[in-house]
N, C-alpha and C. Protein backbone atom coordinates (compact mmCIF):
# COMPACT_ATOMS: atom_id res chain seq x y z
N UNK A 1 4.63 114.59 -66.60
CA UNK A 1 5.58 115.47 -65.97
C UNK A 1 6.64 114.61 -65.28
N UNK A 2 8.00 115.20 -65.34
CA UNK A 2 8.83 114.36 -65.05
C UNK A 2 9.79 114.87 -63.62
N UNK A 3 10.03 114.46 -62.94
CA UNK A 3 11.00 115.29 -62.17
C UNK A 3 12.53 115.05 -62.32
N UNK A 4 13.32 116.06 -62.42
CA UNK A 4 14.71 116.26 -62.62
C UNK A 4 15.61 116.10 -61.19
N UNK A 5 16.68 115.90 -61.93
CA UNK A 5 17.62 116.18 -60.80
C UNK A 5 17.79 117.58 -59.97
N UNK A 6 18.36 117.54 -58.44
CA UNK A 6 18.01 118.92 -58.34
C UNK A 6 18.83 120.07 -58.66
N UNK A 7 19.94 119.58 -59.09
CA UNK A 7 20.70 120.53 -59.71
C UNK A 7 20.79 121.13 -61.21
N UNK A 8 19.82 120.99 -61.70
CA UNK A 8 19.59 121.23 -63.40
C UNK A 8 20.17 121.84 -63.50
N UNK A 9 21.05 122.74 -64.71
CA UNK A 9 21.48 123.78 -64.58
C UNK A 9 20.57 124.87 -65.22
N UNK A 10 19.37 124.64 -65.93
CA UNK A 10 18.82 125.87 -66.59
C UNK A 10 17.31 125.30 -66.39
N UNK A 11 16.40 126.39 -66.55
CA UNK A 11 14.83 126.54 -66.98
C UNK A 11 14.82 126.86 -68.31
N UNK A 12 13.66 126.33 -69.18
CA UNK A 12 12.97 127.00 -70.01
C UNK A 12 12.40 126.31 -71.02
N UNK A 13 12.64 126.29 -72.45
CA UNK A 13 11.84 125.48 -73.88
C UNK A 13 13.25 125.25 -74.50
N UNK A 14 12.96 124.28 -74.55
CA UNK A 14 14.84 123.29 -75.42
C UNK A 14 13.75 122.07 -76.21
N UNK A 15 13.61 122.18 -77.56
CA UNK A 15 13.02 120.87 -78.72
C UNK A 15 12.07 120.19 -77.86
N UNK A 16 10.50 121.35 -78.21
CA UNK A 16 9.73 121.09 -78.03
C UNK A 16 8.80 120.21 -76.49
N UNK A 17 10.17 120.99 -75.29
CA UNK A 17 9.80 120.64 -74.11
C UNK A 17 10.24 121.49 -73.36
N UNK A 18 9.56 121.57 -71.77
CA UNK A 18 9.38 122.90 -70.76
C UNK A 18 10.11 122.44 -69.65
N UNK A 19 10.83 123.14 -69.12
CA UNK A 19 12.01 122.97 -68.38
C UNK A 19 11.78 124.10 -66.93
N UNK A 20 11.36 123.78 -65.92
CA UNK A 20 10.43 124.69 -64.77
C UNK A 20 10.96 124.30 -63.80
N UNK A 21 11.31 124.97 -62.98
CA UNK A 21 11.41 125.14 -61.56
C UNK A 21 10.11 125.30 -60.67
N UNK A 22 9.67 124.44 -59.50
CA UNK A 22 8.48 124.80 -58.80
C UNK A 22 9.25 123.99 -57.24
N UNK A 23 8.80 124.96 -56.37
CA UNK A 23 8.91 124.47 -54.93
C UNK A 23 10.33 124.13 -54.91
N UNK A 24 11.07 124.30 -56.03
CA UNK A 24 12.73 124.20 -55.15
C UNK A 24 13.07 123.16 -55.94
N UNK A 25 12.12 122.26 -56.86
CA UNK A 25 12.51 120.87 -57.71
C UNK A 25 12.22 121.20 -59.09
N UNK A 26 13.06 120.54 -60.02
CA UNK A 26 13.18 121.15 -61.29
C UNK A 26 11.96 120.13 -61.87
N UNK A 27 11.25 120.63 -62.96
CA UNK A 27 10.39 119.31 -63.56
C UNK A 27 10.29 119.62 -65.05
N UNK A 28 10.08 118.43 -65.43
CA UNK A 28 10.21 118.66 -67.55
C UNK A 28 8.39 117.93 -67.94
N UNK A 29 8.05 118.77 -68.88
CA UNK A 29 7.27 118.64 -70.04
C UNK A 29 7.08 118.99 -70.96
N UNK A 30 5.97 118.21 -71.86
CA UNK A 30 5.54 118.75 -73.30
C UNK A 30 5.47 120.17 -73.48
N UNK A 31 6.29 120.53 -74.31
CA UNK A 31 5.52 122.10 -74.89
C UNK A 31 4.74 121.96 -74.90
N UNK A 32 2.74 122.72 -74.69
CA UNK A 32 1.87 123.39 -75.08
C UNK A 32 1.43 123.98 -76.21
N UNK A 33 0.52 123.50 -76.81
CA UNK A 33 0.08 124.01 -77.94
C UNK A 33 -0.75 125.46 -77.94
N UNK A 34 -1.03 125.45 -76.44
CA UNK A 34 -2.35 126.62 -76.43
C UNK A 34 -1.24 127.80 -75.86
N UNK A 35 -2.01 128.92 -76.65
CA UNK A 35 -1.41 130.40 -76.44
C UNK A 35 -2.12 131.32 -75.67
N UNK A 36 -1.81 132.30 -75.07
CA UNK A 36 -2.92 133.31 -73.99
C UNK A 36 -3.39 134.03 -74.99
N UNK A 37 -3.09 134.05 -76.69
CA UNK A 37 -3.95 134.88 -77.89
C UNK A 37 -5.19 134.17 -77.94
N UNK A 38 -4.97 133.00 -77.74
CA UNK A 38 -6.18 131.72 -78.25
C UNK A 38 -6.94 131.73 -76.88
N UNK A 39 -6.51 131.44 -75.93
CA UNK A 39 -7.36 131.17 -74.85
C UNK A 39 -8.31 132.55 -74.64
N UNK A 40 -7.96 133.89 -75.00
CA UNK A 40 -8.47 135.18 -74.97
C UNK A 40 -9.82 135.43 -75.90
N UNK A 41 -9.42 134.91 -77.12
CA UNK A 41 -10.13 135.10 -78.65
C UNK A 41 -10.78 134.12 -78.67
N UNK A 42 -10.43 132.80 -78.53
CA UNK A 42 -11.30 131.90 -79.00
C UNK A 42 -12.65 131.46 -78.14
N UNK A 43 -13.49 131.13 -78.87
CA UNK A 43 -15.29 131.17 -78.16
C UNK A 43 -15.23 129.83 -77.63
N UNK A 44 -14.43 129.10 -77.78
CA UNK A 44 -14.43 127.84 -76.87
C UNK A 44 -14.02 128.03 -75.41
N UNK A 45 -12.93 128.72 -75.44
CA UNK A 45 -12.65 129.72 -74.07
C UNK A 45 -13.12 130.61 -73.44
N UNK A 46 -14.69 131.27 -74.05
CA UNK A 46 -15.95 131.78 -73.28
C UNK A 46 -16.31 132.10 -72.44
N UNK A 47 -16.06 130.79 -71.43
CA UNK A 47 -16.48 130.56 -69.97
C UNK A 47 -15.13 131.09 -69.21
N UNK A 48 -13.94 130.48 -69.32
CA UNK A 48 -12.66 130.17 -68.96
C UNK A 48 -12.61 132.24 -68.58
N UNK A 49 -12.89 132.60 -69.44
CA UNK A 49 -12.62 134.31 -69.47
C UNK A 49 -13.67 134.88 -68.82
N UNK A 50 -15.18 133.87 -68.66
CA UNK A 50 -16.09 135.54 -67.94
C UNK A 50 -15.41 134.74 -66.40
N UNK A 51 -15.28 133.30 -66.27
CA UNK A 51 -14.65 133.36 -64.67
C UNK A 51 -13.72 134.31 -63.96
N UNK A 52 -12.52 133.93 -65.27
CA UNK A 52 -11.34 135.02 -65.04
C UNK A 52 -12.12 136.70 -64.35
N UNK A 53 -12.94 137.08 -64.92
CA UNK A 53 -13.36 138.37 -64.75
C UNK A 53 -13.87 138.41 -63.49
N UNK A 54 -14.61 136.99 -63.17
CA UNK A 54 -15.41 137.38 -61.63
C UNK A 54 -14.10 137.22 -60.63
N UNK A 55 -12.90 136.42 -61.05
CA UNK A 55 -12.37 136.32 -59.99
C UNK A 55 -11.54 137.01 -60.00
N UNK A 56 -11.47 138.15 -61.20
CA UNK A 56 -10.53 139.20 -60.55
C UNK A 56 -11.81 140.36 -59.88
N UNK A 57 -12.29 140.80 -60.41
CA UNK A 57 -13.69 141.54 -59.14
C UNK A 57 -13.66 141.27 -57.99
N UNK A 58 -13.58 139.94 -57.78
CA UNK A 58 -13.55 139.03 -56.45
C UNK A 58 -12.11 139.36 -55.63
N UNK A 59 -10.75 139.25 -56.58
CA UNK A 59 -9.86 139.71 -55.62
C UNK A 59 -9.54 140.86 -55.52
N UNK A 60 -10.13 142.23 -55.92
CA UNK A 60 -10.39 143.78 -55.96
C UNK A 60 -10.95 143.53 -54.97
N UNK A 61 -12.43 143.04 -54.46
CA UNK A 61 -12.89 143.06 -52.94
C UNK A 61 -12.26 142.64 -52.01
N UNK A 62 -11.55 141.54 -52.03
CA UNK A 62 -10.73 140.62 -51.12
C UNK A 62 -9.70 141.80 -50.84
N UNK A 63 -9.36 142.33 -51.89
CA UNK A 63 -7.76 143.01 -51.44
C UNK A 63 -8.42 144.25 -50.26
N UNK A 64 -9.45 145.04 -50.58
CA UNK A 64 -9.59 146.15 -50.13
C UNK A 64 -10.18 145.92 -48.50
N UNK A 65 -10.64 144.63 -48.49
CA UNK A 65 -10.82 144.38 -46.73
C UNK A 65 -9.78 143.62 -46.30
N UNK A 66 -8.65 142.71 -46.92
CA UNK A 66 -7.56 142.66 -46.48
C UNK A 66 -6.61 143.56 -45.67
N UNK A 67 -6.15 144.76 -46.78
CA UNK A 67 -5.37 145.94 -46.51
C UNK A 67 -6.04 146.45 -45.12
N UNK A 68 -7.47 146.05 -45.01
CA UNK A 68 -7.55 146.88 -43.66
C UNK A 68 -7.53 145.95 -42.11
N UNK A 69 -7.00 144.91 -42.34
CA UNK A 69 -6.64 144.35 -41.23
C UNK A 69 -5.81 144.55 -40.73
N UNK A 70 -5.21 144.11 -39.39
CA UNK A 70 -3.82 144.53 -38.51
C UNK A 70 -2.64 143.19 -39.37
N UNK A 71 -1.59 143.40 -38.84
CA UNK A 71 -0.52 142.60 -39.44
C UNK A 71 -0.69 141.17 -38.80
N UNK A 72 -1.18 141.47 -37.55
CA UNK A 72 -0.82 139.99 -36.98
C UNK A 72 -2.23 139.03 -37.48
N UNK A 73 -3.20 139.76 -37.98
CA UNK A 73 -4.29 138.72 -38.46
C UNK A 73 -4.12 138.33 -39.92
N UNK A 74 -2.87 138.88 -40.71
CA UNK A 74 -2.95 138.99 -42.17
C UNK A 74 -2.65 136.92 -42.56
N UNK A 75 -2.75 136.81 -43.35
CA UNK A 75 -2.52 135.15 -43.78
C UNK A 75 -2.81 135.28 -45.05
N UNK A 76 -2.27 134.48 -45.83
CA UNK A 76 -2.62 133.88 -47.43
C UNK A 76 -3.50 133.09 -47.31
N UNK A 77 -4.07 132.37 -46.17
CA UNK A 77 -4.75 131.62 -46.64
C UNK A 77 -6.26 132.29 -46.47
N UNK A 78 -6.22 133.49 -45.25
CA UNK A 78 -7.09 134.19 -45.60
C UNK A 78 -7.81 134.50 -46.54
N UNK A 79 -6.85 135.37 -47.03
CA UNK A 79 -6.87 136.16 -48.78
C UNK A 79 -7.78 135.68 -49.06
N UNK A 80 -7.56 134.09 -49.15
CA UNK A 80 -8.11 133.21 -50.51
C UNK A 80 -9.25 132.68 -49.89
N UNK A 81 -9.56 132.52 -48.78
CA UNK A 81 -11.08 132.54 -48.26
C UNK A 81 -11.92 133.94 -48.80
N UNK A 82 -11.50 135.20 -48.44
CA UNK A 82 -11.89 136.54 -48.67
C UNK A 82 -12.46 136.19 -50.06
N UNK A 83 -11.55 135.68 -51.16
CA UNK A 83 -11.91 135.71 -52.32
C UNK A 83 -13.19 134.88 -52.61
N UNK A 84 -13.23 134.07 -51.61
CA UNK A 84 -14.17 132.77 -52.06
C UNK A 84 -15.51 133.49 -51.53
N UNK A 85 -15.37 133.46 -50.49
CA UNK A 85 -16.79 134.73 -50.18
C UNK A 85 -17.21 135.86 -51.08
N UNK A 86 -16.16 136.45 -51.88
CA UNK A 86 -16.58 137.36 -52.92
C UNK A 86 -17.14 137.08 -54.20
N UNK A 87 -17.02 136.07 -54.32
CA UNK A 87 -17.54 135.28 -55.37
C UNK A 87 -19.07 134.70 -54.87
């Protein structure tokens, strides 16, 4: 991964490389070979998908005792404790 100047003028896929914005700094890499068809379907990706499943279950619980806190206790970093306990 490379980092860009910060004025790039564009994001995206230009000959077989990825062109991203994160945190405010532009960065370049390899296109990706793997697709969300393949990672879904394929049995090598197995595991990768029943996780996916617990940790969305996990943030269905997280969300529903979140929402019931007051504003001034709310945090992201909460959340993501909530989640870890739900799991």
């Amino acid at each position: 991964m490379v980092r860009l100047r910060d004025n790039f003028p564009f994001t995206g896929t230009f000959s077989g490389c990825c062109i991203y914005k994160m945190a405010g700094k532009h960065y370049l890499r390899a296109k990706s070979s793997l697709t969300g068809k393949r990672v879904k379907k394929d049995p090598v990706f197995h595991k990768t998908m029943e996780n996916a499943g617990l940790f969305g279950a996990a943030s269905k619980i997280a969300s529903a005792v979140y929402q019931q806190l007051q504003k001034k206790y709310k945090a992201h970093a909460l959340y993501r404790q909530l989640i870890g306990k739900a799991l």
